[in-house]
C-alpha atoms as a PDB file:
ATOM      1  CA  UNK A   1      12.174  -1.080  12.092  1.00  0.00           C
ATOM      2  CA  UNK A   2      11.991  -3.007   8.899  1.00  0.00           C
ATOM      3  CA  UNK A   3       9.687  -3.086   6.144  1.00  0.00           C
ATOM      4  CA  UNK A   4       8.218  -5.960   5.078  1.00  0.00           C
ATOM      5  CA  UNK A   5       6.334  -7.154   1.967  1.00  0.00           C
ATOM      6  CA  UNK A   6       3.156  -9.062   3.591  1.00  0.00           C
ATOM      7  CA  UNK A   7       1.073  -9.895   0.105  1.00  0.00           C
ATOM      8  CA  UNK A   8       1.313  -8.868  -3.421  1.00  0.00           C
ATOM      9  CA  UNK A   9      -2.567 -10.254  -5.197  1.00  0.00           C
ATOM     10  CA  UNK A  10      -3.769  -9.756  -8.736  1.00  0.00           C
ATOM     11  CA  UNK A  11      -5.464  -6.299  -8.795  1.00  0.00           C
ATOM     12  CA  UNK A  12      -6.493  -6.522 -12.130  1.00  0.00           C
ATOM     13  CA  UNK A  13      -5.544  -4.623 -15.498  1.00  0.00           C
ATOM     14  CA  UNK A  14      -4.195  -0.928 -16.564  1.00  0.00           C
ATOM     15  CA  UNK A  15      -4.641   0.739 -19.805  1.00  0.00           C
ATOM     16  CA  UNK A  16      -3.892   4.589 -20.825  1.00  0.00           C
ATOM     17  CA  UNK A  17      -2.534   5.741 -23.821  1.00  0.00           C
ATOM     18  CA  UNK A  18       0.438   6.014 -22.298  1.00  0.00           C
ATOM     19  CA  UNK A  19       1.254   2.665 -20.665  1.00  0.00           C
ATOM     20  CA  UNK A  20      -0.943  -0.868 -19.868  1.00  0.00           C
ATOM     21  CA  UNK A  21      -0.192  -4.121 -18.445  1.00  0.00           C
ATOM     22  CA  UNK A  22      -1.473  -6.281 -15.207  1.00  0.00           C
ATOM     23  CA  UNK A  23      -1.235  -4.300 -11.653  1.00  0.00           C
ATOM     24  CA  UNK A  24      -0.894  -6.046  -8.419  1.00  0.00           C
ATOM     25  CA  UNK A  25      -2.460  -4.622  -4.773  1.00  0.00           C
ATOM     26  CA  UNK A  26       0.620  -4.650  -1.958  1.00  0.00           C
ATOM     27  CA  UNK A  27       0.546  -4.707   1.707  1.00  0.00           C
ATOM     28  CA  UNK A  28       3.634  -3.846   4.104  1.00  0.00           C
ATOM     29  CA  UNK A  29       4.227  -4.394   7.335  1.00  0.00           C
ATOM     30  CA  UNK A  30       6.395  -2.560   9.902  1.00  0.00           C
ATOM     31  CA  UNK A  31       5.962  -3.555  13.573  1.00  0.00           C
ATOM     32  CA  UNK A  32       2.172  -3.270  13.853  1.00  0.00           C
ATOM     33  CA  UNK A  33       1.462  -1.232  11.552  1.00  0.00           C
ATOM     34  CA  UNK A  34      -0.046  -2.308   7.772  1.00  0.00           C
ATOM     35  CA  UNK A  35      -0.403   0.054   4.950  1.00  0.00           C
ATOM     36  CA  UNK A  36      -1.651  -0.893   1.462  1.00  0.00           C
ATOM     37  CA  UNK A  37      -1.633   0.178  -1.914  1.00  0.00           C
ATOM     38  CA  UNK A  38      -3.570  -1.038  -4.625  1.00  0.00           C
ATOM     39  CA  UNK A  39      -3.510  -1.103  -8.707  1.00  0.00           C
ATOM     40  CA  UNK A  40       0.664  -0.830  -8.819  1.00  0.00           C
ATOM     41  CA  UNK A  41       1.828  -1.074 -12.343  1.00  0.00           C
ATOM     42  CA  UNK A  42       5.425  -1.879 -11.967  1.00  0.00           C
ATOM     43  CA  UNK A  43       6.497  -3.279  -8.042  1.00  0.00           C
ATOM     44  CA  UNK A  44       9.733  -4.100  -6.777  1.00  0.00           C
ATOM     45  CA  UNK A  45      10.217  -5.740  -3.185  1.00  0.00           C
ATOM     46  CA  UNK A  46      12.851  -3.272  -3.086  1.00  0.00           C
ATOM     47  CA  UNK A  47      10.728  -0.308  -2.780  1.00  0.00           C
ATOM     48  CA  UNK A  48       8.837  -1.282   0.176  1.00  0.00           C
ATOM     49  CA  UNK A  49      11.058   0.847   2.806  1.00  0.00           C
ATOM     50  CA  UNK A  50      10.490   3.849   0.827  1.00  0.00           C
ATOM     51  CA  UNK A  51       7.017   3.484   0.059  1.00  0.00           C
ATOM     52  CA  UNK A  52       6.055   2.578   3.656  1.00  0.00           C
ATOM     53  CA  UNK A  53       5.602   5.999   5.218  1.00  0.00           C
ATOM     54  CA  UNK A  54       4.269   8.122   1.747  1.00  0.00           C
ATOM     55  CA  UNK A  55       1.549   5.155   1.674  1.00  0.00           C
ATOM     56  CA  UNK A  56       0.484   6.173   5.386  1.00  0.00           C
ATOM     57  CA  UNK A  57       0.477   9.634   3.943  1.00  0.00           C
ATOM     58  CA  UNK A  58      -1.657   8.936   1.569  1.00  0.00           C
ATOM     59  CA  UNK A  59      -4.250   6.924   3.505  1.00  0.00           C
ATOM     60  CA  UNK A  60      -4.559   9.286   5.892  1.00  0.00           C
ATOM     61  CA  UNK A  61      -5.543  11.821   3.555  1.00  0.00           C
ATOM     62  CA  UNK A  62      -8.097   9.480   1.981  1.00  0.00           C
ATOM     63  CA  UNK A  63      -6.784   8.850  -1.119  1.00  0.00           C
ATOM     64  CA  UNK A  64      -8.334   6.482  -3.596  1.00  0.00           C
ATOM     65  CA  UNK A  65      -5.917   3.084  -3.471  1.00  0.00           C
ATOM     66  CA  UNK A  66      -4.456   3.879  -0.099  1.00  0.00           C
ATOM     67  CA  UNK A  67      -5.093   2.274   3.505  1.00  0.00           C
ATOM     68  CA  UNK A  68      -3.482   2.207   6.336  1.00  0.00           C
ATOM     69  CA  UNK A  69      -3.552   0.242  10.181  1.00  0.00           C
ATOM     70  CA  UNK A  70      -2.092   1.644  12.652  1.00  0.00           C
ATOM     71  CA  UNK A  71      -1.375   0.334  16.096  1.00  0.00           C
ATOM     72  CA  UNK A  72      -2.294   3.949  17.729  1.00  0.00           C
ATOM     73  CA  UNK A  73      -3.104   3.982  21.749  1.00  0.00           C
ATOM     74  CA  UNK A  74      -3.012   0.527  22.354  1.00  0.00           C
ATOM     75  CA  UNK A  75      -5.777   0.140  19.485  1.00  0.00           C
ATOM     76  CA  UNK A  76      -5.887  -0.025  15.578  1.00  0.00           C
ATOM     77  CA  UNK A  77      -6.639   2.948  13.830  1.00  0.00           C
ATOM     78  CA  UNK A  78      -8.606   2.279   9.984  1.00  0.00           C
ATOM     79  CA  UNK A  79      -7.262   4.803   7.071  1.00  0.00           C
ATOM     80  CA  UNK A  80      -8.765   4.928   3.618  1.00  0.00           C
ATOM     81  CA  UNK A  81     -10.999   3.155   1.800  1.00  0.00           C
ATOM     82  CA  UNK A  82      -9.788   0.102   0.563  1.00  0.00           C
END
C-alpha cells in the first residue's frame, strides 16, 4: 500500500553548532494508519515510503517527535506523545 504525504506545518526553528534552519512536522498516511514526525530539518516527499514504518518504530517505543495511529482490531491504537 502506498505512502502518502498528508501535511507538512511549520514546526518551528533548529540551531546546533553543527547545522540550523526552519523544520517542518510531517504526517503520512498508509491505508488507515497515520504516523508523524515532528522538527524535520531537511524533508523530501520522496522519503515518505521509507520513513513510514521506522516512524511507527519509533512511536511505539515512545520516542520524543514520534506518533503513530494505527487501525489495530477494528479500533485506533494512540503511539507517542505528540
Amino acid at each position: 500500500m502506498k505512502v502518502k504525504v498528508v501535511s507538512v506545518e511549520d514546526a518551528g526553528y533548529y540551531k546546533s553548532e553543527y547545522a540550523s534552519g526552519s523544520t517542518v512536522k510531517v504526517a503520512l498516511q498508509r491505508g488507515k494508519d497515520f504516523a508523524t514526525c515532528d522538527s524535520i530539518l531537511i524533508w523530501e516527499e520522496e522519503y515518505a515510503e521509507d520513513c513510514f514504518d521506522e516512524w511507527v518504530a519509533c512511536a511505539i517505543d515512545s520516542e520524543e517527535g514520534y506518533s503513530a495511529m494505527l487501525f489495530e482490531n477494528d479500533n485506533y491504537t494512540f503511539y507517542g506523545a505528540n
